[in-house]
N, C-alpha and C. Protein backbone atom coordinates (compact mmCIF):
# COMPACT_ATOMS: atom_id res chain seq x y z
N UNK A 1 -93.35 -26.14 123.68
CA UNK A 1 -94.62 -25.53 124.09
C UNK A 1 -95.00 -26.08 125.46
N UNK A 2 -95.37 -25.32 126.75
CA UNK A 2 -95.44 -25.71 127.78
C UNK A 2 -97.00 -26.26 127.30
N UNK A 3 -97.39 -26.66 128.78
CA UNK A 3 -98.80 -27.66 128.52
C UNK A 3 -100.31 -26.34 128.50
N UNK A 4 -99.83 -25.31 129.41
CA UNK A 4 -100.64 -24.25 129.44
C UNK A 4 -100.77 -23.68 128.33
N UNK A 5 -99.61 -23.98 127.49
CA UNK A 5 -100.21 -22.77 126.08
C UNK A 5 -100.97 -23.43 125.01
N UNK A 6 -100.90 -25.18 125.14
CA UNK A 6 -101.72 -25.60 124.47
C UNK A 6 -102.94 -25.72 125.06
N UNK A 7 -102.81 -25.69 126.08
CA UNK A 7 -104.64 -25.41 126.37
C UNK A 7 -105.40 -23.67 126.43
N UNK A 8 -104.63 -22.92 126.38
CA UNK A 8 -104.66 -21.83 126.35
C UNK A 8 -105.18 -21.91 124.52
N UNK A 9 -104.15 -22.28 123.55
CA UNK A 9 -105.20 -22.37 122.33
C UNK A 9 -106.08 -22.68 121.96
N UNK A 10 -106.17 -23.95 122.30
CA UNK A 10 -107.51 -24.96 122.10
C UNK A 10 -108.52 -24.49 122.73
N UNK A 11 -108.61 -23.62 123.79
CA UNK A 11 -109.60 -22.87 124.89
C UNK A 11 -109.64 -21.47 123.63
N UNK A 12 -108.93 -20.87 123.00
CA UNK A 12 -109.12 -19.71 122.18
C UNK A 12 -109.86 -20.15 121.00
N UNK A 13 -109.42 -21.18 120.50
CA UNK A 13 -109.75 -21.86 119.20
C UNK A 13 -111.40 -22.02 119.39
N UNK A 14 -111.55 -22.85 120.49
CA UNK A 14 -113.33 -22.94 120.82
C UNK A 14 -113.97 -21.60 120.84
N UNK A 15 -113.16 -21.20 121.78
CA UNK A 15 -113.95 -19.52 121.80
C UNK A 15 -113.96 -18.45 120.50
N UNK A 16 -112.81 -18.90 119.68
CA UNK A 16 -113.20 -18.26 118.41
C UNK A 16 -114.25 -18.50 117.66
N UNK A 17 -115.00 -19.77 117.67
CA UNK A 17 -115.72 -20.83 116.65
C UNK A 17 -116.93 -20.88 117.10
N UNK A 18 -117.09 -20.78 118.63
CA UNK A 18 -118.83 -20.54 119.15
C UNK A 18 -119.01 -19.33 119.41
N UNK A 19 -118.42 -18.52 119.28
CA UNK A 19 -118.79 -17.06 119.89
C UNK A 19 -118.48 -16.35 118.40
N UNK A 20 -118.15 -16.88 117.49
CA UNK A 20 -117.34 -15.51 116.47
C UNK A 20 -116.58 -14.74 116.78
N UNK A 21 -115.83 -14.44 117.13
CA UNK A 21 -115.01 -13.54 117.30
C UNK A 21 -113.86 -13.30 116.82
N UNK A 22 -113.16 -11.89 116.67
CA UNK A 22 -111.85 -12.20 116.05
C UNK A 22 -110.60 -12.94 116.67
N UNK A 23 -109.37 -13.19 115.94
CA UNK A 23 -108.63 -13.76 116.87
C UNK A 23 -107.94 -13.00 117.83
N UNK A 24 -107.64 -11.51 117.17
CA UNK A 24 -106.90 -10.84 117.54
C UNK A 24 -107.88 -10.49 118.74
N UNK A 25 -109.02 -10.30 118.90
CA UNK A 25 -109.98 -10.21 120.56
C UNK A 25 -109.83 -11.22 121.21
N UNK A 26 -108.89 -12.24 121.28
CA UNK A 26 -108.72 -12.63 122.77
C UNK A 26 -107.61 -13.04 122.91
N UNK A 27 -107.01 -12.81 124.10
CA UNK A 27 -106.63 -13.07 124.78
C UNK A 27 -106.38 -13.16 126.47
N UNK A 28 -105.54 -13.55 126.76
CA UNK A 28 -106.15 -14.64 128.56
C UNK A 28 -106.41 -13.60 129.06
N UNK A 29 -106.34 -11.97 128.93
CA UNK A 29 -106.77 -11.17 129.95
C UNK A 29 -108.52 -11.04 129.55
N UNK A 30 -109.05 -10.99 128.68
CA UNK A 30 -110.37 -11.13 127.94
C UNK A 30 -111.13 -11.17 129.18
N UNK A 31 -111.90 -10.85 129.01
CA UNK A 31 -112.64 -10.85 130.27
C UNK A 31 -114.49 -11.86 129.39
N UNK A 32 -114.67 -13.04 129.69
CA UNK A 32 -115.77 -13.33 128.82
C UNK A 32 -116.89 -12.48 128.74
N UNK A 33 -117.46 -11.81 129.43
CA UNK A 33 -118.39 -10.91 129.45
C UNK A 33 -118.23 -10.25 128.21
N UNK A 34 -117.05 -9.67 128.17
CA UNK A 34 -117.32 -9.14 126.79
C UNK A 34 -117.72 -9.80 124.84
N UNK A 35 -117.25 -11.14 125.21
CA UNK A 35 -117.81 -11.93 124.15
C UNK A 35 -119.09 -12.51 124.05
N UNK A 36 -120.17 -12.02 124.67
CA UNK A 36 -121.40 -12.59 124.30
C UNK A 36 -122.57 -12.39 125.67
N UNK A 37 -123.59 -12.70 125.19
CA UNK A 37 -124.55 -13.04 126.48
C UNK A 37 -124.92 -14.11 127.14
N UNK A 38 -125.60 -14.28 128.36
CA UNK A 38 -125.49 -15.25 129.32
C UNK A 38 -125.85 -16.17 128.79
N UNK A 39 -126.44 -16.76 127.64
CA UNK A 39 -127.08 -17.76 126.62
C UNK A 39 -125.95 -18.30 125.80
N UNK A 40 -125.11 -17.21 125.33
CA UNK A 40 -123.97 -17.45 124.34
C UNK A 40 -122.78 -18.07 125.22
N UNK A 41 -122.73 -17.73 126.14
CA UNK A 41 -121.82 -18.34 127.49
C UNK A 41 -121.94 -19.68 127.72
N UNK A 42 -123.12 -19.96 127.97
CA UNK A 42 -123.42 -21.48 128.31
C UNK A 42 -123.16 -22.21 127.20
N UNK A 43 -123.52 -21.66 126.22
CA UNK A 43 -122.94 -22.49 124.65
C UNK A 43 -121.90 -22.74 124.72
N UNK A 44 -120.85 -21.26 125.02
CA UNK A 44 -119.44 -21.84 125.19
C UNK A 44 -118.48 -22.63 126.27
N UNK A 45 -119.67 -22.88 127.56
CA UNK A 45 -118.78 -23.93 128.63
C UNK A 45 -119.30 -25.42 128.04
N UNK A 46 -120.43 -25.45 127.43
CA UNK A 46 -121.07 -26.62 126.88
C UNK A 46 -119.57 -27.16 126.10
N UNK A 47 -119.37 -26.74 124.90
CA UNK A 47 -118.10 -26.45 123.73
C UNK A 47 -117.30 -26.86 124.50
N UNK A 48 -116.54 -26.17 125.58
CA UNK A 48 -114.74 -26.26 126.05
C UNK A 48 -115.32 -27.33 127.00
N UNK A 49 -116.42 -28.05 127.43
CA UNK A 49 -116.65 -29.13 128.10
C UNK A 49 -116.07 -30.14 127.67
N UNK A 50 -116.75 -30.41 126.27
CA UNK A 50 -116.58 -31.38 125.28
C UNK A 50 -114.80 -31.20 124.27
N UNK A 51 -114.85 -29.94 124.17
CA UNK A 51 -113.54 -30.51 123.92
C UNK A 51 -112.81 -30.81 124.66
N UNK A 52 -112.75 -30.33 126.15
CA UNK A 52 -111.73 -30.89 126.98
C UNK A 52 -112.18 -32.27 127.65
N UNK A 53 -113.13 -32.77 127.53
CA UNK A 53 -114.01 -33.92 127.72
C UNK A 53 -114.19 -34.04 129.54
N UNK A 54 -114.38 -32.78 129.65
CA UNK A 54 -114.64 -32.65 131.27
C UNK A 54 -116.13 -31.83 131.77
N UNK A 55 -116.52 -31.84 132.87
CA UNK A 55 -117.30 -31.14 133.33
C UNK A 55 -117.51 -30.22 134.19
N UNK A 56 -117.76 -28.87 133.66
CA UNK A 56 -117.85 -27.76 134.51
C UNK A 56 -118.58 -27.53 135.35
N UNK A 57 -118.58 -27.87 136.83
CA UNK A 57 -119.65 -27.16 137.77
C UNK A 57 -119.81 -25.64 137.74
N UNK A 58 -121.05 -25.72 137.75
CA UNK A 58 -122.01 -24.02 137.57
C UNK A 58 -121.39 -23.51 138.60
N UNK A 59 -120.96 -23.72 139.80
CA UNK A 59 -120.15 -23.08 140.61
C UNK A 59 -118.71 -22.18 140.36
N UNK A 60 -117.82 -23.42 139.53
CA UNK A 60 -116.19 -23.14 139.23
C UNK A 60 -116.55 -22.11 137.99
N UNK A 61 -117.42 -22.85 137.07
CA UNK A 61 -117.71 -21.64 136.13
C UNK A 61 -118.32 -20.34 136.11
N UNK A 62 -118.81 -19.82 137.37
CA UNK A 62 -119.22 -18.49 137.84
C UNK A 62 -117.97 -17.92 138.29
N UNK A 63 -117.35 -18.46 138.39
CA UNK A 63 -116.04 -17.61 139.33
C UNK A 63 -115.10 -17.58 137.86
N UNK A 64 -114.96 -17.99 137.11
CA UNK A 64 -114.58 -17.87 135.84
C UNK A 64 -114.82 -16.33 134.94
N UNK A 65 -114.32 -15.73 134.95
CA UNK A 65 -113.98 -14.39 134.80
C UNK A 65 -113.58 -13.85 133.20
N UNK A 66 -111.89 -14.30 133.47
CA UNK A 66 -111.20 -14.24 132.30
C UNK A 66 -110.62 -15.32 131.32
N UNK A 67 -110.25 -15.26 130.45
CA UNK A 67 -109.47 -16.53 129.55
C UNK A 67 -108.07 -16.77 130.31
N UNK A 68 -107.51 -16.21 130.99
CA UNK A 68 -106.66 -16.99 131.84
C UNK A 68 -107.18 -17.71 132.99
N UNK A 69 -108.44 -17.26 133.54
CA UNK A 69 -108.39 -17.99 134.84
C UNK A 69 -109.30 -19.29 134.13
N UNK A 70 -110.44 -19.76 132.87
CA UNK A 70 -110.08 -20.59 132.33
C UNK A 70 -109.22 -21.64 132.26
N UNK A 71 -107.83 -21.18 131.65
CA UNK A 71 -106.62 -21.92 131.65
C UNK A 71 -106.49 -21.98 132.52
N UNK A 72 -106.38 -21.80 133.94
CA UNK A 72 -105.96 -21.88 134.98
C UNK A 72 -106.24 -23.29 135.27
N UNK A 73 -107.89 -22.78 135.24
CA UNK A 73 -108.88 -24.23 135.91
C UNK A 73 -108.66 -25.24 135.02
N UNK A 74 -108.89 -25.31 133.78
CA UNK A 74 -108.56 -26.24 132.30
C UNK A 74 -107.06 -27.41 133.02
């Protein structure tokens, strides 16, 4: 397993668990917009903060789009 696809899960896994969603709705092309509102969003950079035990500037995370570009930054 390269290192991207485990963060690529663990980034799906969160996003399955704070947002509800199914599994089969995401993947890295996902665009987050479609999983929730601007309230439900912040819940979920709060979440992949802590699990990845890092911190997202409100900046990098506006330009944050899709579940790949996520992984990208991750």
């Amino acid at each position: 397993m390269a290192p991207d696809d485990d963060i690529a899960e663990r980034l799906i896994a969160v996003i399955i668990e704070e947002l509800e969603v199914e599994e089969v709705d995401v993947h890295l092309e996902s665009e987050f917009a479609e999983f929730g509102t601007s309230l439900e969003l912040a819940a979920l950079a709060v979440a992949v903060e802590e699990e990845f035990g890092i911190e997202i500037p409100d900046d990098d995370a506006d330009v944050m789009e899709t579940v790949r570009d996520a992984v990208e930054y991750l």
